[in-house]
N, C-alpha and C. Protein backbone atom coordinates (compact mmCIF):
# COMPACT_ATOMS: atom_id res chain seq x y z
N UNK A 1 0.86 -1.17 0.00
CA UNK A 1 0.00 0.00 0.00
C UNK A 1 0.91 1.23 0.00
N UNK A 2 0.77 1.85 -0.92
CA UNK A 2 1.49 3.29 -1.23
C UNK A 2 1.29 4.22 -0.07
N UNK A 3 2.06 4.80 0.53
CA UNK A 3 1.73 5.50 2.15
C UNK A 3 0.51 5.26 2.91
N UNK A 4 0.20 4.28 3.08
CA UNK A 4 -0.95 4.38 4.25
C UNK A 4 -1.15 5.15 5.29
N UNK A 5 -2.19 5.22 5.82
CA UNK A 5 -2.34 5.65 7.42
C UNK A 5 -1.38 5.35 8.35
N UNK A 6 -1.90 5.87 9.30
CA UNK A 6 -0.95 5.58 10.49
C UNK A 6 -1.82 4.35 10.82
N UNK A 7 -2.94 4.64 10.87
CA UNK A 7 -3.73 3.08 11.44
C UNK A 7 -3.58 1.85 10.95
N UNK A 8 -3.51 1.96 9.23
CA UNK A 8 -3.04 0.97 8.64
C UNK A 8 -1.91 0.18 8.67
N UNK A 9 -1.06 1.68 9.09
CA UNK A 9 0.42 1.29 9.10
C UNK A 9 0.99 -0.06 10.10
N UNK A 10 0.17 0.08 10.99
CA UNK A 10 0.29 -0.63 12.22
C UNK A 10 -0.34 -2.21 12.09
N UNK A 11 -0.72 -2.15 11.03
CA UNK A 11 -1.48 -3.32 11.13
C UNK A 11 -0.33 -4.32 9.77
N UNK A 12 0.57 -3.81 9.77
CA UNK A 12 1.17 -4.44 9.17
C UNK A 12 2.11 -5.18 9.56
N UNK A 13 2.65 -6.50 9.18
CA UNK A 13 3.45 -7.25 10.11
C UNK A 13 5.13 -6.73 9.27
N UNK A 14 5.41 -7.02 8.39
CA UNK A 14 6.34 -6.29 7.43
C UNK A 14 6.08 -4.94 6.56
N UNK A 15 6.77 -4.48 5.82
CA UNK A 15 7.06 -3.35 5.07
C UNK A 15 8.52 -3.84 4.54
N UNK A 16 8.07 -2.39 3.05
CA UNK A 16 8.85 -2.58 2.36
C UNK A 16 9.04 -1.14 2.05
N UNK A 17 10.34 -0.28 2.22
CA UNK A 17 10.22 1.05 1.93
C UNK A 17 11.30 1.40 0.97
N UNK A 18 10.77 2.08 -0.27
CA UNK A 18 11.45 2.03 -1.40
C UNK A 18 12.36 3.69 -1.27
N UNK A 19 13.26 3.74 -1.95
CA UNK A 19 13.84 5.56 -2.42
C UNK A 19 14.32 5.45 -3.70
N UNK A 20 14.13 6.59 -4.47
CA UNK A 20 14.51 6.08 -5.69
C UNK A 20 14.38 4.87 -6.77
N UNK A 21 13.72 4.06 -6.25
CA UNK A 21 12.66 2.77 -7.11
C UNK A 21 13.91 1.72 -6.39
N UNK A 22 14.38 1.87 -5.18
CA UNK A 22 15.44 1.06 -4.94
C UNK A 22 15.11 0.92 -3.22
N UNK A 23 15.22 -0.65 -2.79
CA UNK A 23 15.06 -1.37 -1.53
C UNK A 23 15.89 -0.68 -0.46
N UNK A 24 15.08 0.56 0.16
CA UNK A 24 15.60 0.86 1.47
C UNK A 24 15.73 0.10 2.98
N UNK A 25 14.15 -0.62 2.53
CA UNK A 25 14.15 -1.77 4.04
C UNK A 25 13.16 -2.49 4.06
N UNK A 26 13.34 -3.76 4.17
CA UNK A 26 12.58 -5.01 3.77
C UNK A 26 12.70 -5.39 5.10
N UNK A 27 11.55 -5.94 5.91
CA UNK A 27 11.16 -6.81 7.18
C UNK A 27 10.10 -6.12 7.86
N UNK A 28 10.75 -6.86 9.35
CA UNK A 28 9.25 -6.59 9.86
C UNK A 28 9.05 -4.60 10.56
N UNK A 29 7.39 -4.79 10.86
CA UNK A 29 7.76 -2.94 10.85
C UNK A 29 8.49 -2.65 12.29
N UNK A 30 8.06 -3.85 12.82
CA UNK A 30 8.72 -3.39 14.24
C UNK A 30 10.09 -2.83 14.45
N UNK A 31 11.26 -3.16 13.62
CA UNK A 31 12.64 -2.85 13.77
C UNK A 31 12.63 -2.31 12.48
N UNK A 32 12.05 -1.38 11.61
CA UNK A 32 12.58 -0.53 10.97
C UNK A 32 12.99 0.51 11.51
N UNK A 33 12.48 0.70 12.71
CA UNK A 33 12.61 2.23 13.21
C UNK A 33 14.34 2.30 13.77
N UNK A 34 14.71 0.97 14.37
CA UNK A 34 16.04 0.59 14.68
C UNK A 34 16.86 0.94 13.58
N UNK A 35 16.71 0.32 12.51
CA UNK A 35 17.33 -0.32 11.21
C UNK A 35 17.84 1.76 11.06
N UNK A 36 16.91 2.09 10.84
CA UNK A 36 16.92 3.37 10.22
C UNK A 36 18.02 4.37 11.15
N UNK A 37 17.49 4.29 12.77
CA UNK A 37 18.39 4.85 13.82
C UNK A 37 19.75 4.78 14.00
N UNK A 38 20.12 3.50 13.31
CA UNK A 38 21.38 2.51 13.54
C UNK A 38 22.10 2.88 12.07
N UNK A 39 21.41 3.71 11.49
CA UNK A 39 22.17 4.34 10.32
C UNK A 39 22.66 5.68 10.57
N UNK A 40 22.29 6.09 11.72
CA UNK A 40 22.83 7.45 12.29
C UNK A 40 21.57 8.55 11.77
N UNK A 41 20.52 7.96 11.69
CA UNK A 41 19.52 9.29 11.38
C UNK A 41 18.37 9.02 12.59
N UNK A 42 18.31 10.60 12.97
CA UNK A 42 17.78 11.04 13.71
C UNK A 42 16.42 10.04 14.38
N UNK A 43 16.55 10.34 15.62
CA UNK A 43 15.49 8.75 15.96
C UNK A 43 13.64 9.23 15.72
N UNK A 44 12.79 8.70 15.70
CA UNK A 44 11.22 9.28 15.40
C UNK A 44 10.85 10.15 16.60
N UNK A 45 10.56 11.36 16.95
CA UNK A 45 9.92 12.18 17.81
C UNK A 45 8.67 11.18 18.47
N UNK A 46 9.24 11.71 20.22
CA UNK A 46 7.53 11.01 20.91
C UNK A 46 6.43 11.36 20.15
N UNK A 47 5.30 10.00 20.00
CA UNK A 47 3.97 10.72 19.85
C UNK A 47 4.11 10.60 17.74
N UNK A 48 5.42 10.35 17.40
CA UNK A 48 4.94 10.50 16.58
C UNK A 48 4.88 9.20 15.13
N UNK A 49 4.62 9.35 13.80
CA UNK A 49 4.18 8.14 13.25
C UNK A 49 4.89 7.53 12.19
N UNK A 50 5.61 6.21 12.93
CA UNK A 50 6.24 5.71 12.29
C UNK A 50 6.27 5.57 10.33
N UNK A 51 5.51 5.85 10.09
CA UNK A 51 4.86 5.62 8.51
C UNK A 51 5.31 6.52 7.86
N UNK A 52 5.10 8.14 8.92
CA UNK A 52 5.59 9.55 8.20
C UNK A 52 6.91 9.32 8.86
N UNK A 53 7.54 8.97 9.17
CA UNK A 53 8.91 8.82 9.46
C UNK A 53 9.88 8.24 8.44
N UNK A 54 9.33 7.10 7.86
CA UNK A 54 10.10 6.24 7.29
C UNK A 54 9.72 7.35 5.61
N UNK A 55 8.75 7.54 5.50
CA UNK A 55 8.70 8.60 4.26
C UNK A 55 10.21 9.69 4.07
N UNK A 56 9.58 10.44 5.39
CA UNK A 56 10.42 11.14 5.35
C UNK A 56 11.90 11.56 5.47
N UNK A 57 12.54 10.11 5.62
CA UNK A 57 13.48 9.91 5.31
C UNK A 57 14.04 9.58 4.35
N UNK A 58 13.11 9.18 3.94
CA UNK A 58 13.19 8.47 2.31
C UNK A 58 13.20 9.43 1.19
N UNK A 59 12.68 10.94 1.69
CA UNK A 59 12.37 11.44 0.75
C UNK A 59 13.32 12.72 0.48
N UNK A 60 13.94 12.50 -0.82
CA UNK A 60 15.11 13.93 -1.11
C UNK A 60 14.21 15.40 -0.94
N UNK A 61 13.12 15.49 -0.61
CA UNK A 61 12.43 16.57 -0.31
C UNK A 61 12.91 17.20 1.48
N UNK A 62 13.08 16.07 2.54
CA UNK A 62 13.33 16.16 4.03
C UNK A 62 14.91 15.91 4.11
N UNK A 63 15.03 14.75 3.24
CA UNK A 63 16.28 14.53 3.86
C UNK A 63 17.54 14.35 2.63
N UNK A 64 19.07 14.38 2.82
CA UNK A 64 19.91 15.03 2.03
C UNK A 64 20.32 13.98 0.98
N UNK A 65 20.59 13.97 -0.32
CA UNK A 65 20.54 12.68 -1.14
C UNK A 65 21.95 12.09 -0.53
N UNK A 66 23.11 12.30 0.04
CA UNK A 66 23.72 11.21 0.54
C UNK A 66 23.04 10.82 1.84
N UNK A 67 22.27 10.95 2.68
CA UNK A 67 21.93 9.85 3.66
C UNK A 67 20.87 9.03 2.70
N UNK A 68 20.24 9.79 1.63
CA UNK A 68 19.41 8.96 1.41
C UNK A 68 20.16 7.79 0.75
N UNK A 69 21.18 7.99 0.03
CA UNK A 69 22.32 7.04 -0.80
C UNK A 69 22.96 5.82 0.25
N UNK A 70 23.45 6.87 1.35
CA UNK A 70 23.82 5.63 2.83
C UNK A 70 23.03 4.73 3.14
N UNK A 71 21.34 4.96 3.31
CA UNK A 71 19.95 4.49 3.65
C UNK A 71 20.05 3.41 2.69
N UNK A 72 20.36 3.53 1.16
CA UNK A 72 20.40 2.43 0.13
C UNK A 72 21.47 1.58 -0.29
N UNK A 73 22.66 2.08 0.36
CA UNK A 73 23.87 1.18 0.58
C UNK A 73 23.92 0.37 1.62
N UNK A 74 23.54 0.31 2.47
CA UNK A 74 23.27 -0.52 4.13
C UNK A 74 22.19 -1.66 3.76
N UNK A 75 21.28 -1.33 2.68
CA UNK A 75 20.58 -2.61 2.33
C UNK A 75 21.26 -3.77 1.53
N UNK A 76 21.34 -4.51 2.14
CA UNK A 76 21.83 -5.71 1.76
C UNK A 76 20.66 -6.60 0.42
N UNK A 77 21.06 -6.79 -0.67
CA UNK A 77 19.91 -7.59 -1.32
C UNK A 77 19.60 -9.13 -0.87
N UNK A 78 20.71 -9.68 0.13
CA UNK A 78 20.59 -10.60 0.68
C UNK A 78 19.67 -10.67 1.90
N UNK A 79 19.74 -9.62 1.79
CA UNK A 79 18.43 -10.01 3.02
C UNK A 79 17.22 -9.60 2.71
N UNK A 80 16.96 -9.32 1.76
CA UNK A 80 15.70 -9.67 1.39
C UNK A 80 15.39 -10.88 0.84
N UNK A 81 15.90 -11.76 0.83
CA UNK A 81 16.20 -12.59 0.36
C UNK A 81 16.06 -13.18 1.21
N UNK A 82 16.78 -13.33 2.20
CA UNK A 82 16.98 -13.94 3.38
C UNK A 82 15.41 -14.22 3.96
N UNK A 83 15.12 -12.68 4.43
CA UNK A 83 13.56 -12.27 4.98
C UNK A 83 12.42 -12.97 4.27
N UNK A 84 12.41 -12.77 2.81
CA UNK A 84 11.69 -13.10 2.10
C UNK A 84 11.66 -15.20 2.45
N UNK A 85 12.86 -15.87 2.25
CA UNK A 85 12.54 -17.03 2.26
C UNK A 85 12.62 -17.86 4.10
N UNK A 86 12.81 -17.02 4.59
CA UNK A 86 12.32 -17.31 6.14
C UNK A 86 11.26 -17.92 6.68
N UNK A 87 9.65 -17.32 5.44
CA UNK A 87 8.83 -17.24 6.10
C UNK A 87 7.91 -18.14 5.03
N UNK A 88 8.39 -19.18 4.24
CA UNK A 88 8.05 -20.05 3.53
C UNK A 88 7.19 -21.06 4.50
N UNK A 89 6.07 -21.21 3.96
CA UNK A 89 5.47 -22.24 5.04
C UNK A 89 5.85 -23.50 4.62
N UNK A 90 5.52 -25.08 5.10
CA UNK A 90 5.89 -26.28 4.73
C UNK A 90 4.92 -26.46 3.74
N UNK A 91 5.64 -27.49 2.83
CA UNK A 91 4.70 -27.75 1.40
C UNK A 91 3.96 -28.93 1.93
N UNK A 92 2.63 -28.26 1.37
CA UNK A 92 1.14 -28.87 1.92
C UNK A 92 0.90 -29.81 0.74
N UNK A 93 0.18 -31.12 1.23
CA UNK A 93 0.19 -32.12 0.85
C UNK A 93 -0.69 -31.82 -0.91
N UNK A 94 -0.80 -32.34 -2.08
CA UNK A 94 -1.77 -31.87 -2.91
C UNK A 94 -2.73 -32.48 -2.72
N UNK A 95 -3.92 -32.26 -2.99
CA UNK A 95 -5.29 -32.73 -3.10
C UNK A 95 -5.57 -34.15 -4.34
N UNK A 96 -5.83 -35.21 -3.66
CA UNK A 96 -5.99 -36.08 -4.26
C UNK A 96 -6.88 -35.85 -5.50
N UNK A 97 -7.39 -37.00 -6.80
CA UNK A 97 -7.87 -36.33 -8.28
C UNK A 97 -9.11 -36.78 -7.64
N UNK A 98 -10.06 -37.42 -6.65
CA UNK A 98 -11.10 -37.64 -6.21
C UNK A 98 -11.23 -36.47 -4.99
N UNK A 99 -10.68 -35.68 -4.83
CA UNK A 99 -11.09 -34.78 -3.73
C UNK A 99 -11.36 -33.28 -5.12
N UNK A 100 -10.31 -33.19 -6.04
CA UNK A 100 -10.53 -32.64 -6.97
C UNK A 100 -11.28 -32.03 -7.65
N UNK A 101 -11.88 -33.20 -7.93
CA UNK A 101 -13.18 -33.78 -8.46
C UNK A 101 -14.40 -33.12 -7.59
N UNK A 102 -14.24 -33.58 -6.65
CA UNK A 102 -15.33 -33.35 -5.82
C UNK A 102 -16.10 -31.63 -5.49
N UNK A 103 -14.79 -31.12 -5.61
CA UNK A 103 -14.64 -30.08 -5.35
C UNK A 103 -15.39 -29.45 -6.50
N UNK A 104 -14.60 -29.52 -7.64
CA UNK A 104 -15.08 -29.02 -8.89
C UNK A 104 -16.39 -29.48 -9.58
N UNK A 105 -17.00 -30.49 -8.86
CA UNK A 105 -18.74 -30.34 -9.17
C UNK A 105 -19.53 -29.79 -8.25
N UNK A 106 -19.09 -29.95 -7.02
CA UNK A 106 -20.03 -28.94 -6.00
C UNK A 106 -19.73 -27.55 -7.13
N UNK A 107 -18.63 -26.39 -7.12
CA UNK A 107 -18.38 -25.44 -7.72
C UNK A 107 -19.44 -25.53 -8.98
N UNK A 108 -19.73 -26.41 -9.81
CA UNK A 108 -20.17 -26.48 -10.99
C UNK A 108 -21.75 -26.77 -10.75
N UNK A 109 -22.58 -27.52 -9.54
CA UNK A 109 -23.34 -27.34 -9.46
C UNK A 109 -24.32 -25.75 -8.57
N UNK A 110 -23.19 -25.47 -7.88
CA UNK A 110 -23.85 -24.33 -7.36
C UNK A 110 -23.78 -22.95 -8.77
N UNK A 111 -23.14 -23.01 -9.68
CA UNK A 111 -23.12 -22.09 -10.88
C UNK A 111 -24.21 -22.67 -11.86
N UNK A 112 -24.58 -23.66 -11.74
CA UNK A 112 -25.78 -24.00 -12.12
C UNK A 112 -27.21 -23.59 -11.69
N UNK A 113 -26.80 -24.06 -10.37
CA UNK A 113 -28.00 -23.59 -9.90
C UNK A 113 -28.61 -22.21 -9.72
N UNK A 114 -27.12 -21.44 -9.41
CA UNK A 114 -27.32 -19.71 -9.88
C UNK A 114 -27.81 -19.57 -11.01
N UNK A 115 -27.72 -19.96 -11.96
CA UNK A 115 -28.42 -19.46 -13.32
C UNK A 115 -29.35 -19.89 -13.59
């Protein structure tokens, strides 16, 4: 979601915050605010919202194009990578051709019966 709310923001378990069409920070939202601090930029004001934070760092409008360049050198493409295949669930068994089946005439009789 292209800048969300603050309400929304929160309801997110990861983020992905881009600068320049390029991977500033991939994971979860909880430690972006770290990730970002631990780059030597200024930490988020009490009270205020993580979402407009991470913008505004991001953005050559607030902040200076070498931190924003530092911000995009500190990302590792391996860890998105990393992040990304972490959270692979276990491969679920396939559906037998009689469960299949089954499936796909209930589906076919209730579109029947709609019409």
């Amino acid at each position: 979601i292209h800048q969300p709310s603050h309400r929304i923001f929160g309801m997110f378990d990861d983020v992905l915050v881009l600068a320049a069409g390029k991977t500033a920070y991939y994971g979860p939202r909880a430690s972006a605010l770290d990730h970002m601090v631990g780059l030597g930029l200024p930490p988020l004001e009490p009270g205020g919202s993580l979402a407009e934070y991470l913008l505004d760092v991001t953005n050559p409008d607030f902040t200076e194009a070498q931190q924003i360049d530092a911000i995009l050198s500190s990302w590792r493409p391996k860890a998105l990578e990393d992040h990304s295949q972490s959270k692979l669930p276990e491969t679920i068994e396939p559906q037998t051709v009689a469960a299949q089946s089954a499936i796909l005439l209930a589906r076919l009789a209730r579109m029947t019966l709609r019409d």
